[in-house]
C-alpha atoms as a PDB file:
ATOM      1  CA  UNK A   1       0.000   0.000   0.000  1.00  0.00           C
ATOM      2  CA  UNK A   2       1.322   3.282  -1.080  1.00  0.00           C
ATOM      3  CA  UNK A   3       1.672   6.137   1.915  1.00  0.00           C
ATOM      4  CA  UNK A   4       0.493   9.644   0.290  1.00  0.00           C
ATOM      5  CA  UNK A   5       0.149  12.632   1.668  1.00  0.00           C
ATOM      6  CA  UNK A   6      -2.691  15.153   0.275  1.00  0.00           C
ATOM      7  CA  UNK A   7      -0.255  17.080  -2.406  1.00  0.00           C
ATOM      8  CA  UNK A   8      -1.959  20.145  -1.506  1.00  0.00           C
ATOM      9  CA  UNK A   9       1.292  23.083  -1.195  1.00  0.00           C
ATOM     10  CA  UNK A  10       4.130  20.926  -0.401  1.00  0.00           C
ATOM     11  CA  UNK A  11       7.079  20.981  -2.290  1.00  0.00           C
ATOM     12  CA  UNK A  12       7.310  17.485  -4.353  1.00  0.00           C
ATOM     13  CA  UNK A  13      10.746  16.462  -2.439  1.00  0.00           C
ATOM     14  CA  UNK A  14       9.516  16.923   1.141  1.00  0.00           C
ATOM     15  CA  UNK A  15       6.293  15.701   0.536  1.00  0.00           C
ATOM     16  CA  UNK A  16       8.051  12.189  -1.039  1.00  0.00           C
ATOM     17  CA  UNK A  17      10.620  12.125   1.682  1.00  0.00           C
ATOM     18  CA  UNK A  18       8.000  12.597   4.202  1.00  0.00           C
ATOM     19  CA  UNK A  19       6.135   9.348   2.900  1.00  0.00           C
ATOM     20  CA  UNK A  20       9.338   7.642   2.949  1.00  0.00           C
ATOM     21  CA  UNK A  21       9.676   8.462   6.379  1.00  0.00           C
ATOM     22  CA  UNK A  22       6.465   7.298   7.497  1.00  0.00           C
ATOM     23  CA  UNK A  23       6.882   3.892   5.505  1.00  0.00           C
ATOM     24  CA  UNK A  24      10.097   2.778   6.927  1.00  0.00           C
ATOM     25  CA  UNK A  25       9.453   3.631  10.465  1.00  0.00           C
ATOM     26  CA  UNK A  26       5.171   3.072  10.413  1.00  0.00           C
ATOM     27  CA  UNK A  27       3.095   0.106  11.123  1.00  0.00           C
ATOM     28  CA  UNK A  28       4.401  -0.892   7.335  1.00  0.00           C
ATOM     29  CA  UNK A  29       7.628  -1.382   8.627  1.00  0.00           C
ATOM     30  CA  UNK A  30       8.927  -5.026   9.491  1.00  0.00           C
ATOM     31  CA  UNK A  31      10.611  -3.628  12.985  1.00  0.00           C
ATOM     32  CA  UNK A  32       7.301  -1.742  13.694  1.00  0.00           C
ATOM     33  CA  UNK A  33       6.962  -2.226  17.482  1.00  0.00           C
ATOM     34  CA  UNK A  34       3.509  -0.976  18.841  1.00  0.00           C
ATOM     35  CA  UNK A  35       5.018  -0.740  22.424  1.00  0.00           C
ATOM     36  CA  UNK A  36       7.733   1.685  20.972  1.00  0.00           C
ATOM     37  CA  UNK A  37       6.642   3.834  18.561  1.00  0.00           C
ATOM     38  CA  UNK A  38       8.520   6.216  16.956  1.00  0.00           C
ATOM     39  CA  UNK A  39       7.906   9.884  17.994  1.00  0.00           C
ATOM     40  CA  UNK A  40       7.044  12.720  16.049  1.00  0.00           C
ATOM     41  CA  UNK A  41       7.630  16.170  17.162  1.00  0.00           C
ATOM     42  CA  UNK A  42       5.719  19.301  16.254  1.00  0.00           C
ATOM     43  CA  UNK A  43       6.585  23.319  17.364  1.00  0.00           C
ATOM     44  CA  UNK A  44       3.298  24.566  17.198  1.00  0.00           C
ATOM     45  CA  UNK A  45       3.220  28.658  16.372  1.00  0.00           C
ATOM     46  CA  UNK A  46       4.203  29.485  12.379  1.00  0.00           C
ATOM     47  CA  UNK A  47       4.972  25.731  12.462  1.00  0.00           C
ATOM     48  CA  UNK A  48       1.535  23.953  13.161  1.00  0.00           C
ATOM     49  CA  UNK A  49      -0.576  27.093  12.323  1.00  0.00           C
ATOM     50  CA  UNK A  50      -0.329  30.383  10.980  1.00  0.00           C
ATOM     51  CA  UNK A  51       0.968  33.043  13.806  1.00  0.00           C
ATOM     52  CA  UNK A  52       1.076  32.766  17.423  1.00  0.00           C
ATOM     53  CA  UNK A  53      -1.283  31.652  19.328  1.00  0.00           C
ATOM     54  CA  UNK A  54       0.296  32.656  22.847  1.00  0.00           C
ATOM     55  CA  UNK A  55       0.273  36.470  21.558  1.00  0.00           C
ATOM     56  CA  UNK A  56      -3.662  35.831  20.170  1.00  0.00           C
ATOM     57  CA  UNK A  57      -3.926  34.882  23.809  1.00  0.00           C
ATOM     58  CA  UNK A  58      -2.413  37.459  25.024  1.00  0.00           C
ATOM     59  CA  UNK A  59      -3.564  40.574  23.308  1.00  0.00           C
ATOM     60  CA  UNK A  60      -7.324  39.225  24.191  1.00  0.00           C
ATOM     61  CA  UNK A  61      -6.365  39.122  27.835  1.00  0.00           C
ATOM     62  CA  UNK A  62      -5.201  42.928  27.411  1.00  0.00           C
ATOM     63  CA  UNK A  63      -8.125  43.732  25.445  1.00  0.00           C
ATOM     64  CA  UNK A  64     -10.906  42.018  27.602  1.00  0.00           C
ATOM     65  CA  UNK A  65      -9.193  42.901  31.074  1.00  0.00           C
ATOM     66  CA  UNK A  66      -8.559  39.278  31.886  1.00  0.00           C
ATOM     67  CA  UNK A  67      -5.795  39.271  34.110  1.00  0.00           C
ATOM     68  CA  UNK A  68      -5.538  39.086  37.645  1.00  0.00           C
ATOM     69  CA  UNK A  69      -4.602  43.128  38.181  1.00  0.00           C
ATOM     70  CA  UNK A  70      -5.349  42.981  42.015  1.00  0.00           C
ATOM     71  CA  UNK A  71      -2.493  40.762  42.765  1.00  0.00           C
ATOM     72  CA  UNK A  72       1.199  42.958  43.382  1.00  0.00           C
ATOM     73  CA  UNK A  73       2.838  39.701  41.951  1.00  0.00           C
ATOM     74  CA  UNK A  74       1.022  40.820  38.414  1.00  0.00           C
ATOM     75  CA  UNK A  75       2.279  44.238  38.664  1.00  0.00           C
ATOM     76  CA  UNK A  76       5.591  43.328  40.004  1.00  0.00           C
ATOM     77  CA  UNK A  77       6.462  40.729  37.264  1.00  0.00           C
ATOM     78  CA  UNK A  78       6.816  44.140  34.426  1.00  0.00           C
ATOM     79  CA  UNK A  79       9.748  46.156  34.660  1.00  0.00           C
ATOM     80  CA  UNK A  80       8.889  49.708  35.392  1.00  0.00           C
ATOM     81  CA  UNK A  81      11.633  50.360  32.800  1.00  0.00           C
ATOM     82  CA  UNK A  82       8.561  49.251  30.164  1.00  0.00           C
ATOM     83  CA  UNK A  83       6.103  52.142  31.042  1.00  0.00           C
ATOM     84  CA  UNK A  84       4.251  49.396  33.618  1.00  0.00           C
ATOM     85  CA  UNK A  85       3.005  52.791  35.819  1.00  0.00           C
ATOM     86  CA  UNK A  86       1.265  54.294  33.006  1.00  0.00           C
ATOM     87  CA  UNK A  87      -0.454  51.220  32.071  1.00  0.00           C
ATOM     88  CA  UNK A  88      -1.374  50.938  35.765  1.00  0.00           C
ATOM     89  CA  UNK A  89      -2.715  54.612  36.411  1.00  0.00           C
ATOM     90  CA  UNK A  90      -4.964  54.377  33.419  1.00  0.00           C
ATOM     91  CA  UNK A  91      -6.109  50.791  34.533  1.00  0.00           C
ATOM     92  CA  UNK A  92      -6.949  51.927  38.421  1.00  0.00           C
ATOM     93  CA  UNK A  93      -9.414  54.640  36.897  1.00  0.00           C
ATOM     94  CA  UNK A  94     -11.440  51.707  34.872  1.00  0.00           C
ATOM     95  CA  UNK A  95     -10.604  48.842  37.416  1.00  0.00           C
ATOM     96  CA  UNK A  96     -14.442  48.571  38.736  1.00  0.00           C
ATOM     97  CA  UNK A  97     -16.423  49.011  35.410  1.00  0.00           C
ATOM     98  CA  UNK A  98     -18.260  46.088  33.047  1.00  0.00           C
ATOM     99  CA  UNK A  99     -15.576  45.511  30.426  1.00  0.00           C
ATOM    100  CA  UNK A 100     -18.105  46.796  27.954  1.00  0.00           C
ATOM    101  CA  UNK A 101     -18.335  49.885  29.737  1.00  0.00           C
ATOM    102  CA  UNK A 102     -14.482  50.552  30.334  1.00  0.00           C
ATOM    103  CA  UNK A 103     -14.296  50.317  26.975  1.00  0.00           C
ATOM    104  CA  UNK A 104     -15.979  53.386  26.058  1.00  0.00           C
ATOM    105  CA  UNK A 105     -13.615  55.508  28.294  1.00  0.00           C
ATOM    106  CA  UNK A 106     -10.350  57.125  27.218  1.00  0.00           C
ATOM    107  CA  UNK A 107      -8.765  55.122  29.969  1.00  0.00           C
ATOM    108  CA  UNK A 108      -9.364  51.693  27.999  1.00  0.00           C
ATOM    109  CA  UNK A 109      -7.399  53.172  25.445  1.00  0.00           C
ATOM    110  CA  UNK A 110      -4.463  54.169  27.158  1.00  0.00           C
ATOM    111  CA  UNK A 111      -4.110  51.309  29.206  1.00  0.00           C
ATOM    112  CA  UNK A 112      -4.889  49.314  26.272  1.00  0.00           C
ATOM    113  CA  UNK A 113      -2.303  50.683  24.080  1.00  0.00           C
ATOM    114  CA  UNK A 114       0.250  51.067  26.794  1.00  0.00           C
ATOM    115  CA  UNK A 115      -0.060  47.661  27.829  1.00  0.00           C
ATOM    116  CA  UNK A 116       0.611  46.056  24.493  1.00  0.00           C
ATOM    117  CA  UNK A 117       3.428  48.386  23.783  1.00  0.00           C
ATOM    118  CA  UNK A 118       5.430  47.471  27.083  1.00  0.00           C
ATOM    119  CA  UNK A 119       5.232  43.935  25.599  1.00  0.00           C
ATOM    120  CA  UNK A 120       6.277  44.875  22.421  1.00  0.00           C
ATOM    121  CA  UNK A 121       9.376  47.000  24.228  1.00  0.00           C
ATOM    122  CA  UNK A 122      10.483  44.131  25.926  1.00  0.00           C
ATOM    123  CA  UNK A 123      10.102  41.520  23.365  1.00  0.00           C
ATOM    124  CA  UNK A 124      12.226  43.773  21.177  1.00  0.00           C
ATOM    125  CA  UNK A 125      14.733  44.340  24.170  1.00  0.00           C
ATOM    126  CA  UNK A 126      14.867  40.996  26.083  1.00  0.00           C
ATOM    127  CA  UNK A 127      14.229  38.696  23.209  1.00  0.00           C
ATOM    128  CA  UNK A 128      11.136  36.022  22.892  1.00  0.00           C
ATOM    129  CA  UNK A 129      12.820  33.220  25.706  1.00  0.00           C
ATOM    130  CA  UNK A 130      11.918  36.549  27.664  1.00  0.00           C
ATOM    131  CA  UNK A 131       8.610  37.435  26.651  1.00  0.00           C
ATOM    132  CA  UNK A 132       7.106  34.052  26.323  1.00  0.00           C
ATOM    133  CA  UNK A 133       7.872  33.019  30.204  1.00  0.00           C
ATOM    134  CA  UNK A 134       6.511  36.787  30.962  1.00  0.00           C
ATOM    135  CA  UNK A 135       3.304  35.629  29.123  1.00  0.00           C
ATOM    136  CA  UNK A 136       2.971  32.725  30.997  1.00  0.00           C
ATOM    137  CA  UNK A 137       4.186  34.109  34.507  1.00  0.00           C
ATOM    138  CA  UNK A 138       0.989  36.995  34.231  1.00  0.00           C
ATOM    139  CA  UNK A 139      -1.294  34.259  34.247  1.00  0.00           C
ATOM    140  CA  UNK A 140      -0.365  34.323  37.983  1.00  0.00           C
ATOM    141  CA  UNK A 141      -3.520  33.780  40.093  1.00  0.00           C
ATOM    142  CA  UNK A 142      -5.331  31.763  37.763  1.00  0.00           C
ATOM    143  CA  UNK A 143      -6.349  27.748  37.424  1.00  0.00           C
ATOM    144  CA  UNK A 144      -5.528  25.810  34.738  1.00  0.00           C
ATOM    145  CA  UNK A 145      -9.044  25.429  34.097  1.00  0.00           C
ATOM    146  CA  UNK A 146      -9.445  29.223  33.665  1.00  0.00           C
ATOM    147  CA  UNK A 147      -6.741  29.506  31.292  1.00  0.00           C
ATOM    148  CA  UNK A 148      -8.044  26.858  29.635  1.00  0.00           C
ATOM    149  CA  UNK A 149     -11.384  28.718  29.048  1.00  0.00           C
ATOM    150  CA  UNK A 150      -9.889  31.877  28.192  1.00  0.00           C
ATOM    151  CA  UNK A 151      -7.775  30.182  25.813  1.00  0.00           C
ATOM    152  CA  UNK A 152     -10.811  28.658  23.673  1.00  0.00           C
ATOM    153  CA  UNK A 153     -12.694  32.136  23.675  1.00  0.00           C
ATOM    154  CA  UNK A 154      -9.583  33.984  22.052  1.00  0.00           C
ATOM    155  CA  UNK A 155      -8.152  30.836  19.708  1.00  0.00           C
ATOM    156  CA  UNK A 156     -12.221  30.967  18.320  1.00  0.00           C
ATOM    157  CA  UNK A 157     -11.953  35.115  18.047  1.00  0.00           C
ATOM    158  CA  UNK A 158      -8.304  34.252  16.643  1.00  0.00           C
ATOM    159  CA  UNK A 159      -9.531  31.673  14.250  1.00  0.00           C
ATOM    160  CA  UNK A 160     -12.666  34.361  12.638  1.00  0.00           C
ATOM    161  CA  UNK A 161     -10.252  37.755  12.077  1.00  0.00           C
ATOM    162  CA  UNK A 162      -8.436  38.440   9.171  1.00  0.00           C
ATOM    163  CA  UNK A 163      -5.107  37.982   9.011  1.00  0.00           C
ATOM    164  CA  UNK A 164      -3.843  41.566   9.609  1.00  0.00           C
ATOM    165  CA  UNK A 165      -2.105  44.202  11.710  1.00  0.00           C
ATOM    166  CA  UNK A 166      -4.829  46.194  14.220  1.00  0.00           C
ATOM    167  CA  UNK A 167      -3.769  49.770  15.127  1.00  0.00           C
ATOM    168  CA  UNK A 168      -3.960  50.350  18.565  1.00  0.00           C
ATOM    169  CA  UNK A 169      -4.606  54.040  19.438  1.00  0.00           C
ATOM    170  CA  UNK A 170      -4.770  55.728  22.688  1.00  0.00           C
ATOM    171  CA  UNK A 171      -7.118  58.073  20.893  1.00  0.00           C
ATOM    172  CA  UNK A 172      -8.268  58.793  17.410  1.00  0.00           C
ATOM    173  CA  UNK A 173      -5.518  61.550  16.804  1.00  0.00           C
ATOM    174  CA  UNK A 174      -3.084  59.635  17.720  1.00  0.00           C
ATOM    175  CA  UNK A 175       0.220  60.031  15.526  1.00  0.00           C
ATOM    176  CA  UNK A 176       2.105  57.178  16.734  1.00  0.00           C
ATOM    177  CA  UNK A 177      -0.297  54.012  17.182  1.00  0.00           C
ATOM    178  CA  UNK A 178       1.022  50.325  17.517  1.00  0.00           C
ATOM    179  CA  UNK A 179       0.226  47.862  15.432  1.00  0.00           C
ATOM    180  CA  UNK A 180      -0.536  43.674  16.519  1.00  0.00           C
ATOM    181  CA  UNK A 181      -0.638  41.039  14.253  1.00  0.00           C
ATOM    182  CA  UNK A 182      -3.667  39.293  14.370  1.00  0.00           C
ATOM    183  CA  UNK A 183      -5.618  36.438  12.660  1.00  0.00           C
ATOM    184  CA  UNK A 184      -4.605  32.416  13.210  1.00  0.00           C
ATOM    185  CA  UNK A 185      -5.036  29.951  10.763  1.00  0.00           C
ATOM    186  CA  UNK A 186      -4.671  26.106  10.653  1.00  0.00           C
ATOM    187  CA  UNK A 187      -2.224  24.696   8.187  1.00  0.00           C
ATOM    188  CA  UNK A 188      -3.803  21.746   6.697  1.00  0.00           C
ATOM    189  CA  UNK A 189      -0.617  20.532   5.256  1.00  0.00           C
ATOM    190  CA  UNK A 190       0.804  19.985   8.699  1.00  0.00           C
ATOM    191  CA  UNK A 191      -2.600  18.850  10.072  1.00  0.00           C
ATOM    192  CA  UNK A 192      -2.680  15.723   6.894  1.00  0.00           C
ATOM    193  CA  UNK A 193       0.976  15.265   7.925  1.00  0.00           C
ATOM    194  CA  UNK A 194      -0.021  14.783  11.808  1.00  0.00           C
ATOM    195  CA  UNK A 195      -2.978  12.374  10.754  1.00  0.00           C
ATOM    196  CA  UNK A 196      -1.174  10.523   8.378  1.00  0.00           C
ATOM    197  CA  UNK A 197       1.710   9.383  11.346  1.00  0.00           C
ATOM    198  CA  UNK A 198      -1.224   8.773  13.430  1.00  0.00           C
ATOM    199  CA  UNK A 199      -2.579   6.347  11.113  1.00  0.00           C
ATOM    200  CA  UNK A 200       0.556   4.849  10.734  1.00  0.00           C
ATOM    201  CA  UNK A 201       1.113   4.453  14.253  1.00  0.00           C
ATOM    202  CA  UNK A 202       3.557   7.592  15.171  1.00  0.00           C
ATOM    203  CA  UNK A 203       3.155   8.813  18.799  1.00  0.00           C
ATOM    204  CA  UNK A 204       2.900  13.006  17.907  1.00  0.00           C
ATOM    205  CA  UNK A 205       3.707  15.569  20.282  1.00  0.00           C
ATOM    206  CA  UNK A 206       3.717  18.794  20.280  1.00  0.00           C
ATOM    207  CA  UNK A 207       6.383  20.930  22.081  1.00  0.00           C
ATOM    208  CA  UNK A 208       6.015  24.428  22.320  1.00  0.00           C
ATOM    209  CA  UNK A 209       7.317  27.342  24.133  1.00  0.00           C
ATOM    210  CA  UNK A 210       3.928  28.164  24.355  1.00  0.00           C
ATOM    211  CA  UNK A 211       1.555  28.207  27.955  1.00  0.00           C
ATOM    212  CA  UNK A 212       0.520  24.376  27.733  1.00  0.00           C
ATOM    213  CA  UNK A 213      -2.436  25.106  28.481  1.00  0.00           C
ATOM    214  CA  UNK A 214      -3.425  27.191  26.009  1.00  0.00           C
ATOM    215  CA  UNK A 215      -1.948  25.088  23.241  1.00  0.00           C
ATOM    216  CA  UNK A 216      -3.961  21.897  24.694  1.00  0.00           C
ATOM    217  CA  UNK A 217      -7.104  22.366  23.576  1.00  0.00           C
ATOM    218  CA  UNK A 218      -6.469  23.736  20.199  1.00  0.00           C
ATOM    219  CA  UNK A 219      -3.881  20.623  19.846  1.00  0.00           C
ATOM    220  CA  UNK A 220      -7.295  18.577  20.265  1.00  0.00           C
ATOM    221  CA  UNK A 221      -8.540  19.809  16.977  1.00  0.00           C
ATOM    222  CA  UNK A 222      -5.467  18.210  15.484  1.00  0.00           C
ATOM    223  CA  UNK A 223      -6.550  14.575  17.494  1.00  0.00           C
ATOM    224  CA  UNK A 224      -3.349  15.372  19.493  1.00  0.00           C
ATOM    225  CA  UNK A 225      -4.515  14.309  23.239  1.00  0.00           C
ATOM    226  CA  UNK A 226      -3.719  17.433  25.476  1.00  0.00           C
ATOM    227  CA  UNK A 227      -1.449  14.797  27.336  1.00  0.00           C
ATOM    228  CA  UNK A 228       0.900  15.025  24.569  1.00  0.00           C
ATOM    229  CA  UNK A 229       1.450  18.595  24.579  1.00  0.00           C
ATOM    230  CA  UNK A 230       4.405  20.240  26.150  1.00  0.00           C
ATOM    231  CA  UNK A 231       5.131  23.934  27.231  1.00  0.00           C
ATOM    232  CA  UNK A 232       5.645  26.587  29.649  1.00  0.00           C
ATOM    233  CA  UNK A 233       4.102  25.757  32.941  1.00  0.00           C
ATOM    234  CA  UNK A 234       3.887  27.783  35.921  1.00  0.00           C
ATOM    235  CA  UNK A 235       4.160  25.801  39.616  1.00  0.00           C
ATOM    236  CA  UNK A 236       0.718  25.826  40.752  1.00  0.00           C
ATOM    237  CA  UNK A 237      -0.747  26.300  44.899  1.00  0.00           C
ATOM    238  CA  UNK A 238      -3.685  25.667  46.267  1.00  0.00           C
ATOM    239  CA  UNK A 239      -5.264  25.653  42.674  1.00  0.00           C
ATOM    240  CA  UNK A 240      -3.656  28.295  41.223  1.00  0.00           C
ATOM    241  CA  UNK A 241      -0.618  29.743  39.086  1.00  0.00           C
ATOM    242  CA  UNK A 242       2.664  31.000  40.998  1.00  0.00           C
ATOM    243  CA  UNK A 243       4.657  33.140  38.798  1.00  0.00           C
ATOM    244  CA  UNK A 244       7.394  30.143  39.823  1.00  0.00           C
ATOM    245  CA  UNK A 245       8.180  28.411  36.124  1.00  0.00           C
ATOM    246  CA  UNK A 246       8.109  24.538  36.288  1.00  0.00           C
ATOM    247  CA  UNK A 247      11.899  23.602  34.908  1.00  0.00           C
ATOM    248  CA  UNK A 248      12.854  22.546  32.070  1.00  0.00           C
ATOM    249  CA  UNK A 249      11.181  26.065  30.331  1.00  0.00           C
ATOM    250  CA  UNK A 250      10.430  24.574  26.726  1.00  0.00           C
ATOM    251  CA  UNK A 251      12.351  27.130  24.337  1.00  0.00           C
ATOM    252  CA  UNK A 252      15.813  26.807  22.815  1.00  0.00           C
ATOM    253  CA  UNK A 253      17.944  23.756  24.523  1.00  0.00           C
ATOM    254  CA  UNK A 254      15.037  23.523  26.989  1.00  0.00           C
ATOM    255  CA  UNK A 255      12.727  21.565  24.817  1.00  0.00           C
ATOM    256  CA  UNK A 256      15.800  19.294  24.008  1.00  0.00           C
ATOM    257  CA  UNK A 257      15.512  19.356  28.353  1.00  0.00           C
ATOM    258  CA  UNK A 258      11.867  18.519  28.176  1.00  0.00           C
ATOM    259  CA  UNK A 259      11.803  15.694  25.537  1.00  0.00           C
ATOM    260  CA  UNK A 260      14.509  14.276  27.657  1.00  0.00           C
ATOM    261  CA  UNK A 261      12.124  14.201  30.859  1.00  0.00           C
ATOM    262  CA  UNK A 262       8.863  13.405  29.063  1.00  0.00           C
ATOM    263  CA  UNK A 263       9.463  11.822  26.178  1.00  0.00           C
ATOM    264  CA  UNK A 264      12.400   9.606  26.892  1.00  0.00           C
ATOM    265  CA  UNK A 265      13.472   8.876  23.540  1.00  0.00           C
ATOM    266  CA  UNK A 266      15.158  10.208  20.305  1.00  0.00           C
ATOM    267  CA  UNK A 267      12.318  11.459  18.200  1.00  0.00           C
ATOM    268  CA  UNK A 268      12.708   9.902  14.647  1.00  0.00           C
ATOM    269  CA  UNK A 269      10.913  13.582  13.228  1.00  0.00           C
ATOM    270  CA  UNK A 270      11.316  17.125  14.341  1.00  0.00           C
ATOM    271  CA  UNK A 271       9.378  20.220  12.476  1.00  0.00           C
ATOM    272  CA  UNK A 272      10.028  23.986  13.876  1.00  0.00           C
ATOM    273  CA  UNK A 273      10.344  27.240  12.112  1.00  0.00           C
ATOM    274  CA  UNK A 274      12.387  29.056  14.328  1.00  0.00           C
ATOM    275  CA  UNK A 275      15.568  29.450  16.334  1.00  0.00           C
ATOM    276  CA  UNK A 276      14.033  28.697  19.516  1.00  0.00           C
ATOM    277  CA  UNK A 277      13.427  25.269  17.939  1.00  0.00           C
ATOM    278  CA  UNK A 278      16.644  24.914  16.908  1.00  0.00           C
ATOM    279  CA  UNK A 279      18.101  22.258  19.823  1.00  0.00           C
ATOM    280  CA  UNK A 280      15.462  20.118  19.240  1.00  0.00           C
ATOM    281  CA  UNK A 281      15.712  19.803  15.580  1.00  0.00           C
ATOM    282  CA  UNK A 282      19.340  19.045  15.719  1.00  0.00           C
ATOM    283  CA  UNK A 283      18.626  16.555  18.258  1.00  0.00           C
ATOM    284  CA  UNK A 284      16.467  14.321  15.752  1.00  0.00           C
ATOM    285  CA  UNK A 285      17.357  11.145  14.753  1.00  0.00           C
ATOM    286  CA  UNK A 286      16.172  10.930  11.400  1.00  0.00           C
ATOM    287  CA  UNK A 287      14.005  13.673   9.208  1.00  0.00           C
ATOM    288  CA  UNK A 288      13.945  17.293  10.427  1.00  0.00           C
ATOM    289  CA  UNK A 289      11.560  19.924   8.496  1.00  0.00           C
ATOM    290  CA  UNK A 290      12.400  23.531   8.493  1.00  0.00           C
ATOM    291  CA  UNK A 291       8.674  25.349   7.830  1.00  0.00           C
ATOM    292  CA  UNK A 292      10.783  28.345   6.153  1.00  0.00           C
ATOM    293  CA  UNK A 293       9.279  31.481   7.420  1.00  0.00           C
ATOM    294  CA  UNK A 294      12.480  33.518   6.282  1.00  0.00           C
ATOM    295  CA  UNK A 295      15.256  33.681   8.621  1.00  0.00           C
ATOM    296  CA  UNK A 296      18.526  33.270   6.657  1.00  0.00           C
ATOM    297  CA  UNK A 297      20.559  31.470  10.016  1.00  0.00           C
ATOM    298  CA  UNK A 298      18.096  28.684   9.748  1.00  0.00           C
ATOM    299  CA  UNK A 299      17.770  28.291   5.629  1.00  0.00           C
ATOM    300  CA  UNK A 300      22.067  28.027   6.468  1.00  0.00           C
ATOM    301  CA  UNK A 301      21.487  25.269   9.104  1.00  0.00           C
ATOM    302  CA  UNK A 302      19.175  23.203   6.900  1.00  0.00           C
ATOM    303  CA  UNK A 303      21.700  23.510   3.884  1.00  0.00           C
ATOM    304  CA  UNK A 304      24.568  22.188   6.429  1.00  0.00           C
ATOM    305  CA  UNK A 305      22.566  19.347   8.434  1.00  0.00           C
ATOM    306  CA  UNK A 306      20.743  18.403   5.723  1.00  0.00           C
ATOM    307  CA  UNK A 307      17.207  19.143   6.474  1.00  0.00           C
ATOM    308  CA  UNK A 308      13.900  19.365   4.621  1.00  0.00           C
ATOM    309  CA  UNK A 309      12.636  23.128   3.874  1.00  0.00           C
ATOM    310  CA  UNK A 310       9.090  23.504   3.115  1.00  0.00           C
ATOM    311  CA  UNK A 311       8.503  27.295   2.120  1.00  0.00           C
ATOM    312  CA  UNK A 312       5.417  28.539   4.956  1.00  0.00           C
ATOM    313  CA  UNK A 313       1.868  27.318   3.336  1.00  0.00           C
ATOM    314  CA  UNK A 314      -0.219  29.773   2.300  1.00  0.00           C
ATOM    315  CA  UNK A 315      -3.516  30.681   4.466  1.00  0.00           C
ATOM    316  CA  UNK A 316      -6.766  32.220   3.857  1.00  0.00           C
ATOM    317  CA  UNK A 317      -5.948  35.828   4.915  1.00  0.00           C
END
């Protein structure tokens, strides 16, 4: 029986070598062992779907006021070099209002627009290791449950906007807005490519340097069970987030760390896009795909080590 992936976007050579892969290590294969499968292993943002879901997240917590503001660990976890006070004044004067309500107010747009520019100041400044524990540590005060639920809400408000930049303006005059990229999109190539191993008997996970939580249930829509999902984690007590990261943190050599302590074994497939994925592809065993979303150090890798490069699939903007 021939293995054959949906032809779709994929460039003729990865798409072949990808079958190849899955025949000599699948349930086709002679040393096929059902009790040690050979792992697959998936980034998830620009690799698994179109832009980032932990900034979707993110930018609806700003926007819908869903953080926990009345805790001095939130406040305390943003430099005040990033303009954290201003954020705060303008907050404290909408603080009791209906969100619908705040929103009206001049307030909501300062806060709103000072809020996701400190983010953007530090991601530019610190790096995204940086931001993407930050994102996860201001979830502080919350279940996993919660997150869970606020997750869903802003993947399904992700999932229906265009793919675009919003300008964020603290009022209509304003000459220097900020602009967030917004709009998330499934690639279907890498969701055949997931169902296809799991036919074939490949155990997938996903490792991200994502909040787990919030890349769990949209995982699910893949068939990926959330128990196969790895990422940022925050030490939890009495029920709810610390601001204390569970080790290993999931980006760069960490999520070599983490498929050490989870997984246990040499993954025979590794697909990322970016450098914080870069330990984990070079620690494949087999077939590592580069989803090429531009960044020259990473098209030089893939010439060196040999990898596959797949040119990022085109979405439905």
């Amino acid at each position: 029986m021939d293995i054959k992936l949906p032809p779709r976007s994929w460039l003729l050579e990865v798409k072949t070598t990808l079958e190849t892969l899955i025949q000599r290590y699948g349930k086709m294969s002679g040393s096929y062992n059902p009790a040690n499968r050979p792992v697959a292993i998936f980034d998830w943002d620009d690799t698994v779907i179109y832009n980032d879901v932990g900034m979707g997240v993110f930018y609806f917590q700003i926007d819908e006021l869903q953080f926990n503001f009345e805790l001095e660990e939130f406040w305390n976890l943003i430099p005040p070099c990033y303009d954290s006070e201003v954020c705060r004044a303008n907050y404290e004067k909408i603080r009791n209002l209906p969100v619908n309500e705040a929103k009206k107010l001049p307030a909501y747009r300062r806060y709103r627009k000072f809020f996701t520019k400190t983010i953007h100041d530090l991601w530019q400044s610190e790096g995204t290791a940086r931001l993407a524990l930050l994102q996860v540590q201001l979830m502080v005060g919350f279940s996993p449950e919660e997150i869970v639920l606020i997750a869903k809400k802003a993947i399904d408000l992700e999932m229906s906007m265009p793919c675009s930049f919003v300008s964020i303006q603290e009022s209509d005059t304003d000459p220097n807005p900020i602009t967030a990229a917004h709009g998330i999109r499934i690639y279907q190539e890498i969701r055949d490519l997931i169902n296809l191993m799991q036919v074939y008997g490949f155990d997938i996970w996903i490792v991200t340097g994502a909040c787990k939580y919030i890349v769990q249930p949209f995982a699910e829509m893949y068939g990926v069970p959330s128990d196969r999902v790895i990422g940022i984690e925050m030490a939890v007590q009495q029920g709810k987030f610390t601001e204390q990261p569970i080790e290993p943190v999931p980006y760069e050599d960490g999520k070599t760390d983490a498929i050490k302590k989870y997984i246990g074994k040499k993954p025979v497939f590794v697909a990322g896009n970016s450098q914080g994925d870069l330990a984990m592809m070079r620690y494949c065993e087999d077939t590592t795909l580069l989803v090429d979303c531009g960044d020259s150090y990473l098209q030089q890798k893939a010439v060196e080590l040999g990898w596959l490069v797949q040119p990022q699939f085109e979405v439905a903007t």
